[in-house]
PDB file of N, CA and C in Angstrom:
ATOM      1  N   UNK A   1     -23.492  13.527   2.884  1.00  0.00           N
ATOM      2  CA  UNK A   1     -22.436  12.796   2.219  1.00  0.00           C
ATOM      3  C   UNK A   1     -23.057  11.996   1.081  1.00  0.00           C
ATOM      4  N   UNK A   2     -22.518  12.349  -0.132  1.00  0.00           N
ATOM      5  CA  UNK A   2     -23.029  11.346  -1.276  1.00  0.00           C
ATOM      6  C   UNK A   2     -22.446  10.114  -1.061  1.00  0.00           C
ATOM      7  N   UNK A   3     -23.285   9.125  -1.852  1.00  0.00           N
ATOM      8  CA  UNK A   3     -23.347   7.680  -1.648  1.00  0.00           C
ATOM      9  C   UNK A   3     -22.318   7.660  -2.176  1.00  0.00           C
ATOM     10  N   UNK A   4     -21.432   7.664  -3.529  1.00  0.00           N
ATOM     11  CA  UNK A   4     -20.422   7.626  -4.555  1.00  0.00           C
ATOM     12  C   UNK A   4     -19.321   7.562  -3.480  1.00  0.00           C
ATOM     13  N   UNK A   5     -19.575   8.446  -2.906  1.00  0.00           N
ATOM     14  CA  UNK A   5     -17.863   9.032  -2.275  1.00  0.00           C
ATOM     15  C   UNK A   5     -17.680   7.821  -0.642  1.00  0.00           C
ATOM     16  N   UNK A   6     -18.480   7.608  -0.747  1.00  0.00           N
ATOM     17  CA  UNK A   6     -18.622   6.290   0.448  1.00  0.00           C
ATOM     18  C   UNK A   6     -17.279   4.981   0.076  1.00  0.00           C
ATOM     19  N   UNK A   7     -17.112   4.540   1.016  1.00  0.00           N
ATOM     20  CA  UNK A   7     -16.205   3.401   0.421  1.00  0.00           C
ATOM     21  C   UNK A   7     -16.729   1.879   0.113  1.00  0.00           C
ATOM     22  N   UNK A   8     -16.228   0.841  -0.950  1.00  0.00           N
ATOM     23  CA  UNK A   8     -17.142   0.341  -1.973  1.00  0.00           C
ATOM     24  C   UNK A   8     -17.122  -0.588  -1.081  1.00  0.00           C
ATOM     25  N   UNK A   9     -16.797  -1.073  -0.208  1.00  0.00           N
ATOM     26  CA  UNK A   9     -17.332  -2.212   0.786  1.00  0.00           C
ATOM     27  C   UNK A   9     -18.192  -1.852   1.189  1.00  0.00           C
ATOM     28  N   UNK A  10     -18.806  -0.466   1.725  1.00  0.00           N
ATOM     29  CA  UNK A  10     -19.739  -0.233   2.283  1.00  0.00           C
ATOM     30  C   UNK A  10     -20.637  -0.252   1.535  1.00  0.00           C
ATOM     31  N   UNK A  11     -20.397   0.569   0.130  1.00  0.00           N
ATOM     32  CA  UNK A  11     -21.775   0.693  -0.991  1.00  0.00           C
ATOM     33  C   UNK A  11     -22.110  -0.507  -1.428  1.00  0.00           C
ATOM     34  N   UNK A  12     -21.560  -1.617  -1.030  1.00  0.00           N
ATOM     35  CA  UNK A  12     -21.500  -2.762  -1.839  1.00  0.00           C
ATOM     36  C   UNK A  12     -22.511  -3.551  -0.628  1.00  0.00           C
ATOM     37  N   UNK A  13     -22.015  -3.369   0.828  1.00  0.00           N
ATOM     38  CA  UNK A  13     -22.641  -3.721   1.899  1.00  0.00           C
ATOM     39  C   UNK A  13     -24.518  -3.678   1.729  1.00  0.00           C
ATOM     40  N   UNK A  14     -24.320  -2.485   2.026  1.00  0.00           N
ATOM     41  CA  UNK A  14     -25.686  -1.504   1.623  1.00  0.00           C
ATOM     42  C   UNK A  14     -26.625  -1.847   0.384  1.00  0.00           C
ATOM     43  N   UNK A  15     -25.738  -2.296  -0.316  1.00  0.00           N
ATOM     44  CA  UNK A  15     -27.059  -2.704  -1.460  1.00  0.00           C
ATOM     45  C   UNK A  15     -27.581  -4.179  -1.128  1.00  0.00           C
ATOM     46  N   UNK A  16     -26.369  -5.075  -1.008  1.00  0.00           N
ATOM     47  CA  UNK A  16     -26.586  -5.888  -0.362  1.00  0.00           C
ATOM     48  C   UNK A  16     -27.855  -5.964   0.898  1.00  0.00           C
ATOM     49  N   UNK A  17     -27.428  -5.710   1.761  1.00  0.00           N
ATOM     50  CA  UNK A  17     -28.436  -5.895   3.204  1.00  0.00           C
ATOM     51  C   UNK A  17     -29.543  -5.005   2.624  1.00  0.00           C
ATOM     52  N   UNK A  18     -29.911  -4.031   1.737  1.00  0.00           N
ATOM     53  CA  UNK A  18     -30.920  -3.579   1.495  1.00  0.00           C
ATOM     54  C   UNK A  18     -31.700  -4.775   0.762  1.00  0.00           C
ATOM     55  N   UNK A  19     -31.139  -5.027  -0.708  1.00  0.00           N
ATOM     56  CA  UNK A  19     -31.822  -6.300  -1.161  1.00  0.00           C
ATOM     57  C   UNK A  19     -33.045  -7.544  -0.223  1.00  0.00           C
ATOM     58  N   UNK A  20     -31.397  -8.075   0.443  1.00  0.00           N
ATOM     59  CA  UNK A  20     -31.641  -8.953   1.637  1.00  0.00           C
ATOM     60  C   UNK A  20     -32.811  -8.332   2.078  1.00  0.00           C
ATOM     61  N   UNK A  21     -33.062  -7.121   2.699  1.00  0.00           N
ATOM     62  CA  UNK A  21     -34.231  -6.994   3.562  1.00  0.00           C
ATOM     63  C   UNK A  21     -35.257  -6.914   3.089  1.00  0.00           C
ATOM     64  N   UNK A  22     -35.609  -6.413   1.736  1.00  0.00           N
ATOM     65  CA  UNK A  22     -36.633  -6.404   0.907  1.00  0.00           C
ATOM     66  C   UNK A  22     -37.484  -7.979   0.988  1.00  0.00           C
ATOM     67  N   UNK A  23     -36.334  -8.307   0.533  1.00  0.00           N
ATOM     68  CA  UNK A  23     -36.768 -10.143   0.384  1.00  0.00           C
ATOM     69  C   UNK A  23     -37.297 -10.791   1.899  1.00  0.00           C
ATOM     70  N   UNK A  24     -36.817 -10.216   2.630  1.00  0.00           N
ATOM     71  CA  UNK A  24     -37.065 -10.579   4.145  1.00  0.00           C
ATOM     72  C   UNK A  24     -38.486  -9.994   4.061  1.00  0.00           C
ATOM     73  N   UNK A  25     -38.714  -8.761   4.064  1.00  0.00           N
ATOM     74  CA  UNK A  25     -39.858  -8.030   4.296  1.00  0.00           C
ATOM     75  C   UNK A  25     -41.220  -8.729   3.505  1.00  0.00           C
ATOM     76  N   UNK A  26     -40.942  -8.908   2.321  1.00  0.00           N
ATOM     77  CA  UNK A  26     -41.728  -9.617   1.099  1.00  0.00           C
ATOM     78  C   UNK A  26     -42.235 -10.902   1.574  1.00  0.00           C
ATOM     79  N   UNK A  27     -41.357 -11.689   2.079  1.00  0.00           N
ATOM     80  CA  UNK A  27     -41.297 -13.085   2.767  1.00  0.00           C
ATOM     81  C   UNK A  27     -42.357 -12.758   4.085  1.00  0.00           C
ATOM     82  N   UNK A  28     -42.153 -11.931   4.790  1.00  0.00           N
ATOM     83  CA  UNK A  28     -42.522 -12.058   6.277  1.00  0.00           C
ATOM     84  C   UNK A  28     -44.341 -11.529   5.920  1.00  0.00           C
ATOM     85  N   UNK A  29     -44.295 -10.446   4.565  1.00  0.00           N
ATOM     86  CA  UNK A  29     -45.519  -9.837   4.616  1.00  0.00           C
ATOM     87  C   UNK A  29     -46.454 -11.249   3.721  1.00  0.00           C
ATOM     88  N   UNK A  30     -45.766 -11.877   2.601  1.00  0.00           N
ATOM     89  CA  UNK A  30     -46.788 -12.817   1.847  1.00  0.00           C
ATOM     90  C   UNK A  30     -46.631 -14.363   1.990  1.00  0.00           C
ATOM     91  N   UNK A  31     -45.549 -14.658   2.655  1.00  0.00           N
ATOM     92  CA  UNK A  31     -45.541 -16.065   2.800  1.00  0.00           C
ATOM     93  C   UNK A  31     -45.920 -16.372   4.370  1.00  0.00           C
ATOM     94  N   UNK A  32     -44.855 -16.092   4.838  1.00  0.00           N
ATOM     95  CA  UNK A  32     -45.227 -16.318   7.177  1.00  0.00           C
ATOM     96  C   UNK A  32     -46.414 -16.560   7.166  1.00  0.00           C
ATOM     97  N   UNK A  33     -46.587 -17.176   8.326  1.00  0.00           N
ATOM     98  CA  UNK A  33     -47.844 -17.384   9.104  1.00  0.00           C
ATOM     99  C   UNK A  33     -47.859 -16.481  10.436  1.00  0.00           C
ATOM    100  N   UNK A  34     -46.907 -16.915  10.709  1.00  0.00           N
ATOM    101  CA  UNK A  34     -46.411 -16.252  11.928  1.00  0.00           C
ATOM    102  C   UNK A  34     -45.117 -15.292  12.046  1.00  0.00           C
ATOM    103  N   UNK A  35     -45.137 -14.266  12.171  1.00  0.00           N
ATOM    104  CA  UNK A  35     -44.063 -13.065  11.988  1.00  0.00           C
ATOM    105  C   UNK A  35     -43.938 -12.544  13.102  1.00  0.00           C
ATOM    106  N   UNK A  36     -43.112 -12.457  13.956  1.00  0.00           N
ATOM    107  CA  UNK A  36     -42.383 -11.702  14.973  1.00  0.00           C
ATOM    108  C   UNK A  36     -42.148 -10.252  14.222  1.00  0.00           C
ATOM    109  N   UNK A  37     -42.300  -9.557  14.087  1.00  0.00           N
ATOM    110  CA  UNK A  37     -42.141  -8.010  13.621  1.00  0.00           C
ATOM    111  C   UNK A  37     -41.152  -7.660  14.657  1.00  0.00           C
ATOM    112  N   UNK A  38     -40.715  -7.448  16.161  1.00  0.00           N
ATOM    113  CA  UNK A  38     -39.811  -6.731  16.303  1.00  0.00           C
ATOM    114  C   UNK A  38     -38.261  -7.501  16.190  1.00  0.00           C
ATOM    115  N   UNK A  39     -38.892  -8.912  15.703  1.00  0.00           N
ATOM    116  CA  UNK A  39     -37.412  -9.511  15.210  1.00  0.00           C
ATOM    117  C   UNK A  39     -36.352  -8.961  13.781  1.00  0.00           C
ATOM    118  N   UNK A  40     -37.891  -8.174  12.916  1.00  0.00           N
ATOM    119  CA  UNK A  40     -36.782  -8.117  11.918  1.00  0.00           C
ATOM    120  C   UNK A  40     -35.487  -6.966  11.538  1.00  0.00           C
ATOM    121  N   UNK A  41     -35.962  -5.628  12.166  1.00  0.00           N
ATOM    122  CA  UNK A  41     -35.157  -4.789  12.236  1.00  0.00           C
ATOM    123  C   UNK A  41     -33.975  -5.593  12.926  1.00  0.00           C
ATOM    124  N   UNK A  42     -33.845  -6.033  13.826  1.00  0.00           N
ATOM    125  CA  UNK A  42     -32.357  -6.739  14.742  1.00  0.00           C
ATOM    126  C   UNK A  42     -31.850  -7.716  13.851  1.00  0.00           C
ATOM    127  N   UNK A  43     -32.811  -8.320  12.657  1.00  0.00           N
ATOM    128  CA  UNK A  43     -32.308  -9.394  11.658  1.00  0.00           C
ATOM    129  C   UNK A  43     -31.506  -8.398  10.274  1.00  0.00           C
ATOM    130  N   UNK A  44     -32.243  -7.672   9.931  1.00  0.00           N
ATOM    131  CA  UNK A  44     -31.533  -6.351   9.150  1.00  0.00           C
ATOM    132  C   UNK A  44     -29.884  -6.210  10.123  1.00  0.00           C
ATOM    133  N   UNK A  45     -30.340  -5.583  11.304  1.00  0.00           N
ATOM    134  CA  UNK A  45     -29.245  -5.145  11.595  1.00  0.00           C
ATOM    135  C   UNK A  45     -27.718  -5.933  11.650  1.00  0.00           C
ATOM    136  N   UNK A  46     -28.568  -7.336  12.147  1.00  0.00           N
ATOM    137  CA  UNK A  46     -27.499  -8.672  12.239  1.00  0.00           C
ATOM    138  C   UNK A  46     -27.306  -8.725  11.010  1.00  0.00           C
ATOM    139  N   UNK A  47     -27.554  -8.699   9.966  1.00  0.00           N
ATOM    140  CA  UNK A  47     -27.142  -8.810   8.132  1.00  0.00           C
ATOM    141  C   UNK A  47     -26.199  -7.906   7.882  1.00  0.00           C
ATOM    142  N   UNK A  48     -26.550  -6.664   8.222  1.00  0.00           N
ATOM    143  CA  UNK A  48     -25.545  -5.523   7.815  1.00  0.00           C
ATOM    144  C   UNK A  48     -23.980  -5.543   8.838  1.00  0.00           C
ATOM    145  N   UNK A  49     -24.126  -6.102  10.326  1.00  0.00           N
ATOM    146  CA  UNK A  49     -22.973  -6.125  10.588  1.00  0.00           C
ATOM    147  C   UNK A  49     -22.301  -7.294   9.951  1.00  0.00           C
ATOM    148  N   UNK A  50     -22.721  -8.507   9.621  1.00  0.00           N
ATOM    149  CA  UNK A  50     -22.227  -9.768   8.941  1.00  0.00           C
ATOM    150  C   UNK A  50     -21.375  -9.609   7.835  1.00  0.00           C
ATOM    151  N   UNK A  51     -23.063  -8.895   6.766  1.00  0.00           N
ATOM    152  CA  UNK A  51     -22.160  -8.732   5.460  1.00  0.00           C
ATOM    153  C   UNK A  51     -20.900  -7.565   5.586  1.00  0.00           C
ATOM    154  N   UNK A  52     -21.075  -6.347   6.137  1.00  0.00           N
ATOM    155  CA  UNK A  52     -20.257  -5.461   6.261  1.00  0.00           C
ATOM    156  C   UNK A  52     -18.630  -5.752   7.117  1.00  0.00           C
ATOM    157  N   UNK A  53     -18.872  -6.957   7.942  1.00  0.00           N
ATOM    158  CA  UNK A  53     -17.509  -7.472   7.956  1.00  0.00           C
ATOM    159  C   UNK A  53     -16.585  -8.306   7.171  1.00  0.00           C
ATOM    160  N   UNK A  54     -17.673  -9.293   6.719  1.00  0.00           N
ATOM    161  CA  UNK A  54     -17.033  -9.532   5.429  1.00  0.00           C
ATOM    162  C   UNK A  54     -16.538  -8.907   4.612  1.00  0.00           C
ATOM    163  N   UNK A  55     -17.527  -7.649   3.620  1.00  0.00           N
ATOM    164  CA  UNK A  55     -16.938  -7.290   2.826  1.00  0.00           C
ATOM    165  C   UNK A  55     -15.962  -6.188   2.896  1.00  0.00           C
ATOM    166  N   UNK A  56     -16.068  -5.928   3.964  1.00  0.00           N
ATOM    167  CA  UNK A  56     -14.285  -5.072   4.317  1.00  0.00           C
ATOM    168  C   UNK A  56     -13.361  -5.720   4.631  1.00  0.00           C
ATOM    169  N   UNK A  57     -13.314  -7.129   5.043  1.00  0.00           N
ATOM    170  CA  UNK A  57     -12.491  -8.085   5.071  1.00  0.00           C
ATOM    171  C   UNK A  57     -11.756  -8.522   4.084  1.00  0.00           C
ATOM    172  N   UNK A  58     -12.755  -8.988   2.670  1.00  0.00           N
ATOM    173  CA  UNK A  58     -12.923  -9.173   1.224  1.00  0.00           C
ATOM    174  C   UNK A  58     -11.805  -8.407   0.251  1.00  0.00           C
ATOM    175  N   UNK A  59     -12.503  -6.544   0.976  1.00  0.00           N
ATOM    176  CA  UNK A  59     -11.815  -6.100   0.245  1.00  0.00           C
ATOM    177  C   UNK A  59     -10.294  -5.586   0.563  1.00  0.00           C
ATOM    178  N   UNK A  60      -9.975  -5.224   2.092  1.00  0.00           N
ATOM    179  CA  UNK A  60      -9.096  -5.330   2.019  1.00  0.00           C
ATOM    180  C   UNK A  60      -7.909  -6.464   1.570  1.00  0.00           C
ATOM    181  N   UNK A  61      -8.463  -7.712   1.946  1.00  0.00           N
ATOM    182  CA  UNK A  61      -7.342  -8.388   1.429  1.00  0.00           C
ATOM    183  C   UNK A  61      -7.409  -8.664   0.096  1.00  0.00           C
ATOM    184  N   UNK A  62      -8.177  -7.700  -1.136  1.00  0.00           N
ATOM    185  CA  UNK A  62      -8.214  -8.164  -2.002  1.00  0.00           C
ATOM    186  C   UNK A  62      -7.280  -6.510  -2.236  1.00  0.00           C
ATOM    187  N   UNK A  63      -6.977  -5.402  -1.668  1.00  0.00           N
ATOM    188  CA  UNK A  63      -5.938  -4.231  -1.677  1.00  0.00           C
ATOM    189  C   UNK A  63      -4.682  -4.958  -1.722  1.00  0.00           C
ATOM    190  N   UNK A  64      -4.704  -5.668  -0.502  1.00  0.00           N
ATOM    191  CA  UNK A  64      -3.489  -6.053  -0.200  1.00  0.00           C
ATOM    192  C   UNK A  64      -2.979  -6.675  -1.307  1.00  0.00           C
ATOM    193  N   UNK A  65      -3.507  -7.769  -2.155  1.00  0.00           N
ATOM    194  CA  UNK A  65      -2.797  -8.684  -3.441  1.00  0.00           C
ATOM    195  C   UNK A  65      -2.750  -8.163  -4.105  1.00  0.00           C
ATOM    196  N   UNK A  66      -3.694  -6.613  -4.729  1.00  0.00           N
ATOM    197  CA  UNK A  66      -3.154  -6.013  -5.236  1.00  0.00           C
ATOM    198  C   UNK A  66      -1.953  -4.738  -4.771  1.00  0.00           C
ATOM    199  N   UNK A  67      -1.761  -4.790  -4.111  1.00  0.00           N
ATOM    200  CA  UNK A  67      -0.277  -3.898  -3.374  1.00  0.00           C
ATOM    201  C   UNK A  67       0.972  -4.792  -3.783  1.00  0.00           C
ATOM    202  N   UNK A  68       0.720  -5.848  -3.435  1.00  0.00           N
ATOM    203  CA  UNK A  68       1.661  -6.920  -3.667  1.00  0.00           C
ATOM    204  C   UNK A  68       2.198  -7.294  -4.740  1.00  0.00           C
ATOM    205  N   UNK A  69       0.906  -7.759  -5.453  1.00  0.00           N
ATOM    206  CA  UNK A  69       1.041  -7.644  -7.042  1.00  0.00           C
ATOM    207  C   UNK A  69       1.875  -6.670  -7.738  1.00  0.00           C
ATOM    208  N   UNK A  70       1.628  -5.343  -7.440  1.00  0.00           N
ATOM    209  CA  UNK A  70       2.195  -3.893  -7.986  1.00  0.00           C
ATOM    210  C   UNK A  70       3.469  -3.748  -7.435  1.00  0.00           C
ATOM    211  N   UNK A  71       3.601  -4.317  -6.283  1.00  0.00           N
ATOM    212  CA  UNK A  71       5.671  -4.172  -5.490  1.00  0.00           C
ATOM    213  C   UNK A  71       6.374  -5.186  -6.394  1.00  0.00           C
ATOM    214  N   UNK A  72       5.922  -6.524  -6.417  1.00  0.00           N
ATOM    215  CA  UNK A  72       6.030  -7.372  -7.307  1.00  0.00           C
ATOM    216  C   UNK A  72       6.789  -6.856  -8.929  1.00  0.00           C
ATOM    217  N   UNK A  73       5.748  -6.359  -9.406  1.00  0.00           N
ATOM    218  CA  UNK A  73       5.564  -5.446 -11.013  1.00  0.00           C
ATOM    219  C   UNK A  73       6.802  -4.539 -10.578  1.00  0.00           C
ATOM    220  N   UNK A  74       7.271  -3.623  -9.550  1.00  0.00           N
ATOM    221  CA  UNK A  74       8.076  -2.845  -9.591  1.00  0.00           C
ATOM    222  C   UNK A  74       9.317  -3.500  -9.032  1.00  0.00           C
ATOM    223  N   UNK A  75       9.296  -4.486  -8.475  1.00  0.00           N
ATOM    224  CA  UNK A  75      10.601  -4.605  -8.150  1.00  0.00           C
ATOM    225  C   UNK A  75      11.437  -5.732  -9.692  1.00  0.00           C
ATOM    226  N   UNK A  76      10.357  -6.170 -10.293  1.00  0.00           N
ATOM    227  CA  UNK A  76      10.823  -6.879 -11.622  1.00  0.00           C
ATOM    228  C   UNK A  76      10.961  -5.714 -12.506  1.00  0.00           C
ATOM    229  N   UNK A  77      10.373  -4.720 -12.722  1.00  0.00           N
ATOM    230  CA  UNK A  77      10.902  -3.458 -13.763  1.00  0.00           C
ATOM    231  C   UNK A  77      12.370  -3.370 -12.827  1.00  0.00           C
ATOM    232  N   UNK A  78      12.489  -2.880 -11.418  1.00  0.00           N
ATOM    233  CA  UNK A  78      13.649  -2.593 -11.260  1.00  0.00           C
ATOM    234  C   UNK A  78      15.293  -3.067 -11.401  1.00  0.00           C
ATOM    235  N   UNK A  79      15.018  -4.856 -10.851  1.00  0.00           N
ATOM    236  CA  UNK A  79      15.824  -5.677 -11.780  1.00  0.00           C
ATOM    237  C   UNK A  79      16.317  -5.848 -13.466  1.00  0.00           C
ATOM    238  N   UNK A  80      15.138  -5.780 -14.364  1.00  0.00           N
ATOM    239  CA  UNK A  80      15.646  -5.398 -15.368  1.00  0.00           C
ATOM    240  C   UNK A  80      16.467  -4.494 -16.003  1.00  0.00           C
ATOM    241  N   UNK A  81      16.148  -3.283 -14.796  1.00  0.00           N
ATOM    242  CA  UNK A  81      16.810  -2.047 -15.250  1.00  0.00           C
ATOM    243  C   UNK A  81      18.002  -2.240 -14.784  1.00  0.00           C
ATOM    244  N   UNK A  82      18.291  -3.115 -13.441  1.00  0.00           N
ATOM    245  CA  UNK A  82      19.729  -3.382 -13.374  1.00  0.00           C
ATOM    246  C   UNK A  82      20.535  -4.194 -14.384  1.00  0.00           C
ATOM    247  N   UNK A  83      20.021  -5.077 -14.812  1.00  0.00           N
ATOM    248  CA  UNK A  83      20.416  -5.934 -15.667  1.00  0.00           C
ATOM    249  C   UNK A  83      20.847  -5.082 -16.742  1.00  0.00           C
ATOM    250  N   UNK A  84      20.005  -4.635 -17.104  1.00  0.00           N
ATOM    251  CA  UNK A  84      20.746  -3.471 -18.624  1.00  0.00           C
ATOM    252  C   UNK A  84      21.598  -2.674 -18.262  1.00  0.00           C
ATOM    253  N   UNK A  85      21.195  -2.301 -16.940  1.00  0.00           N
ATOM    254  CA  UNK A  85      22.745  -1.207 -16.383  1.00  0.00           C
ATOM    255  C   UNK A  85      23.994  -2.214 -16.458  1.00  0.00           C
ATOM    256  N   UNK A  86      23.384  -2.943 -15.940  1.00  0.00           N
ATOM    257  CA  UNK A  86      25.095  -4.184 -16.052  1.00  0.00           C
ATOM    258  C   UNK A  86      25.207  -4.797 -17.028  1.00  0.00           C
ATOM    259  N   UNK A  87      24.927  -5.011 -18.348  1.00  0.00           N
ATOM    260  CA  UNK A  87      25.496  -5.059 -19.413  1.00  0.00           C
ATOM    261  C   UNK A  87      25.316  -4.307 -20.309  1.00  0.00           C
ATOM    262  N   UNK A  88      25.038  -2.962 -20.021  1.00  0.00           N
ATOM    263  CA  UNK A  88      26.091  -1.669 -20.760  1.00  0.00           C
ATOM    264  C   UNK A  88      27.354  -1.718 -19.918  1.00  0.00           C
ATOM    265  N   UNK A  89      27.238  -1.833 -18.873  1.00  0.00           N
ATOM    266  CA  UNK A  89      28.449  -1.639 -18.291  1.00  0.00           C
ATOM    267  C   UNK A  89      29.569  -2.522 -18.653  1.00  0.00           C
ATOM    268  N   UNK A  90      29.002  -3.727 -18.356  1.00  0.00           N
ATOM    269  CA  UNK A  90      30.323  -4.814 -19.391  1.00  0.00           C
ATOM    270  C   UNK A  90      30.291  -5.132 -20.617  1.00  0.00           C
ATOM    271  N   UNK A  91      29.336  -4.081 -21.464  1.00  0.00           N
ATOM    272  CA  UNK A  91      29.517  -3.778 -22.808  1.00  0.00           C
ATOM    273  C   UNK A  91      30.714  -2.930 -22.716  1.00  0.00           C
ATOM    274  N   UNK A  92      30.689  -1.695 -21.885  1.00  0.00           N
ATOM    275  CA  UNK A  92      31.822  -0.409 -22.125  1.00  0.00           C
ATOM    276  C   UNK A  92      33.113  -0.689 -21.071  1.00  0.00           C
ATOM    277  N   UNK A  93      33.049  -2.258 -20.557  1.00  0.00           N
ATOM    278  CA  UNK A  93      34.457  -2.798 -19.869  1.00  0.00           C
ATOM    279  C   UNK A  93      35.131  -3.772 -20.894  1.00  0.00           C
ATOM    280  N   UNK A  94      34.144  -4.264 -21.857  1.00  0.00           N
ATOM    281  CA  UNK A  94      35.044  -5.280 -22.756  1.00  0.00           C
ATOM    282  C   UNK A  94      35.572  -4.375 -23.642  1.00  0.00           C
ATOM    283  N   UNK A  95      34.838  -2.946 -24.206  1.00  0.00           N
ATOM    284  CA  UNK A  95      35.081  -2.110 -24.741  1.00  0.00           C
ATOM    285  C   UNK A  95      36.625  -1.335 -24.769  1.00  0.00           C
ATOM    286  N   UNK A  96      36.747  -0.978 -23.040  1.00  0.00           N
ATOM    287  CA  UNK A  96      37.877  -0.630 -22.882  1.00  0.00           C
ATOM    288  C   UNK A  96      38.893  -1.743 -22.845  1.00  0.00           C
ATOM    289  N   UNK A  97      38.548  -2.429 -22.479  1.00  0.00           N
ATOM    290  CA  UNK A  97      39.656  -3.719 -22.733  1.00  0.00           C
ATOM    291  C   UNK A  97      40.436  -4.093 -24.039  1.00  0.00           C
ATOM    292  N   UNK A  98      39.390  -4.016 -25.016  1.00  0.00           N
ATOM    293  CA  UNK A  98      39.385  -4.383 -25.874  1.00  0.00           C
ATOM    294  C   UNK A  98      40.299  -3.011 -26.581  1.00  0.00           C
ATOM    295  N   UNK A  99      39.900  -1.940 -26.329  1.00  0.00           N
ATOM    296  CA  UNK A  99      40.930  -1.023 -26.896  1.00  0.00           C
ATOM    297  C   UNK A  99      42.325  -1.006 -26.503  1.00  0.00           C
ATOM    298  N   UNK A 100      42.559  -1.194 -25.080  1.00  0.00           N
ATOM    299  CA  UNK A 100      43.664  -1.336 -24.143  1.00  0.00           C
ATOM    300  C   UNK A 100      44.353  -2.427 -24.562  1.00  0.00           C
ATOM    301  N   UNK A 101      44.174  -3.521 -25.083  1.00  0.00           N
ATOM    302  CA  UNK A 101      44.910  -4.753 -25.043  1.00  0.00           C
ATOM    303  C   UNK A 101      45.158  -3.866 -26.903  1.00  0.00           C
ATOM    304  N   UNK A 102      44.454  -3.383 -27.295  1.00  0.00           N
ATOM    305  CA  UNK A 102      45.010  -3.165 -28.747  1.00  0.00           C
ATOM    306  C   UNK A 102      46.068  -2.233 -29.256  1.00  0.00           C
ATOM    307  N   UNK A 103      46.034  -1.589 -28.345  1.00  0.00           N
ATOM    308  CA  UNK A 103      47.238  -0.727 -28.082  1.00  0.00           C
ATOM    309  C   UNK A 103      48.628  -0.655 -27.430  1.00  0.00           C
ATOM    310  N   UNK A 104      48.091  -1.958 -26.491  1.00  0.00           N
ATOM    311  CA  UNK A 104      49.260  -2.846 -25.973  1.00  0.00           C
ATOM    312  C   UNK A 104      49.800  -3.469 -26.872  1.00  0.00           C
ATOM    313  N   UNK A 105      49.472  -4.020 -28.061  1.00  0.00           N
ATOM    314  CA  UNK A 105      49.798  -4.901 -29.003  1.00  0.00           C
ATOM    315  C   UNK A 105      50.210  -3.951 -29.895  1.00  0.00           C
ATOM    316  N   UNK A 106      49.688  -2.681 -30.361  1.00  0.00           N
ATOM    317  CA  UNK A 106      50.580  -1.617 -31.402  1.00  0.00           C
ATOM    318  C   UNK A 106      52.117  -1.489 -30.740  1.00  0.00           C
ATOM    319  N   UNK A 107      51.383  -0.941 -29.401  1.00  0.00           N
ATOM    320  CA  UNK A 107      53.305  -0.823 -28.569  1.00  0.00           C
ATOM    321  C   UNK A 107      53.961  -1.730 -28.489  1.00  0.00           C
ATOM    322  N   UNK A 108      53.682  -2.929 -28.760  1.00  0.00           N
ATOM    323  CA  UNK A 108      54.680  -4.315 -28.530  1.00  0.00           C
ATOM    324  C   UNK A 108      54.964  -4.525 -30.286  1.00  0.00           C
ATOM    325  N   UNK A 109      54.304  -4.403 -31.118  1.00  0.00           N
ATOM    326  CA  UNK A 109      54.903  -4.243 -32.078  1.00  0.00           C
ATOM    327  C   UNK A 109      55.648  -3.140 -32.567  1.00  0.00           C
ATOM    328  N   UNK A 110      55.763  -2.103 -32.162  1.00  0.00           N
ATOM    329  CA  UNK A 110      56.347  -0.749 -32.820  1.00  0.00           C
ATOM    330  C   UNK A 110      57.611  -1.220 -32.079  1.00  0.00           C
ATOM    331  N   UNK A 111      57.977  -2.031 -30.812  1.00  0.00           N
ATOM    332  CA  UNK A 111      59.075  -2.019 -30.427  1.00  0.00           C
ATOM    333  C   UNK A 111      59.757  -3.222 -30.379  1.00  0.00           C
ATOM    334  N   UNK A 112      58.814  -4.436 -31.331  1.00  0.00           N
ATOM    335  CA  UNK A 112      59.245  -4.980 -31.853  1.00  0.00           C
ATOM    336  C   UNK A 112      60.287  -4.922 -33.399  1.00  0.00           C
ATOM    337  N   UNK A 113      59.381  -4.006 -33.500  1.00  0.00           N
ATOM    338  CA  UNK A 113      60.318  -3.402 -35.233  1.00  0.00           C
ATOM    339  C   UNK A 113      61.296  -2.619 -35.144  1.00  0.00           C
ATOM    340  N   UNK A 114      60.965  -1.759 -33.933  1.00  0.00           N
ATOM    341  CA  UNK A 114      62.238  -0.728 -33.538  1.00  0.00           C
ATOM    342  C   UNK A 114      63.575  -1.591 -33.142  1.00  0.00           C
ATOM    343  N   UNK A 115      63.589  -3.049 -32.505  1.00  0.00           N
ATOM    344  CA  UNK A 115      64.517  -3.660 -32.399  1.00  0.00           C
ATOM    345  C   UNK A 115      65.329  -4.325 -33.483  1.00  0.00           C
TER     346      UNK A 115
END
């Protein structure tokens, strides 16, 4: 399995706790006095479950605000689109009105004159 296709909490994990251990390793080989060696693999390992809960933690809830964000974005496009649906619509109701009452008023005059 290529690294790429991995998911980025994990690749993100992984570079992470790799770093971390380098620096651990570096530390334990030129500074310590005293080094427990079979402590550090279990200290690696305790890093990688740490950071790796975090950062799937991280990232999902950083999916989630963006999910939210984007329902958000679509349900405000969708309102707008109602809004314009409803005033074309009572654009083409004042419309008919407006023709209807004008024709009411031709017929009330034609039978005004006819009288």
């Amino acid at each position: 399995m290529r690294f790429k296709s991995w998911p980025r909490w994990l690749r993100d994990t992984c570079s992470v706790v790799g770093a971390m251990s380098l620096v651990l390793i570096g530390y334990d080989l030129f500074v310590a006095t005293h080094v427990v060696w079979w402590q550090v693999p279990l200290q690696i390992i305790v890093a990688f479950i740490a950071v790796g809960l975090w950062s799937r933690y991280s990232y999902q809830r950083q999916a989630a605000q963006q999910k939210k964000a984007q329902l958000a974005q679509q349900q405000a496009e969708l309102a707008a689109q109602q809004r314009l649906a409803g005033q074309q619509q009572a654009r083409a109701t004042r419309e008919r009105n407006r023709q209807r009452n004008q024709q009411h008023r031709q017929v009330q005059e034609r039978t005004q004159h006819d009288d």
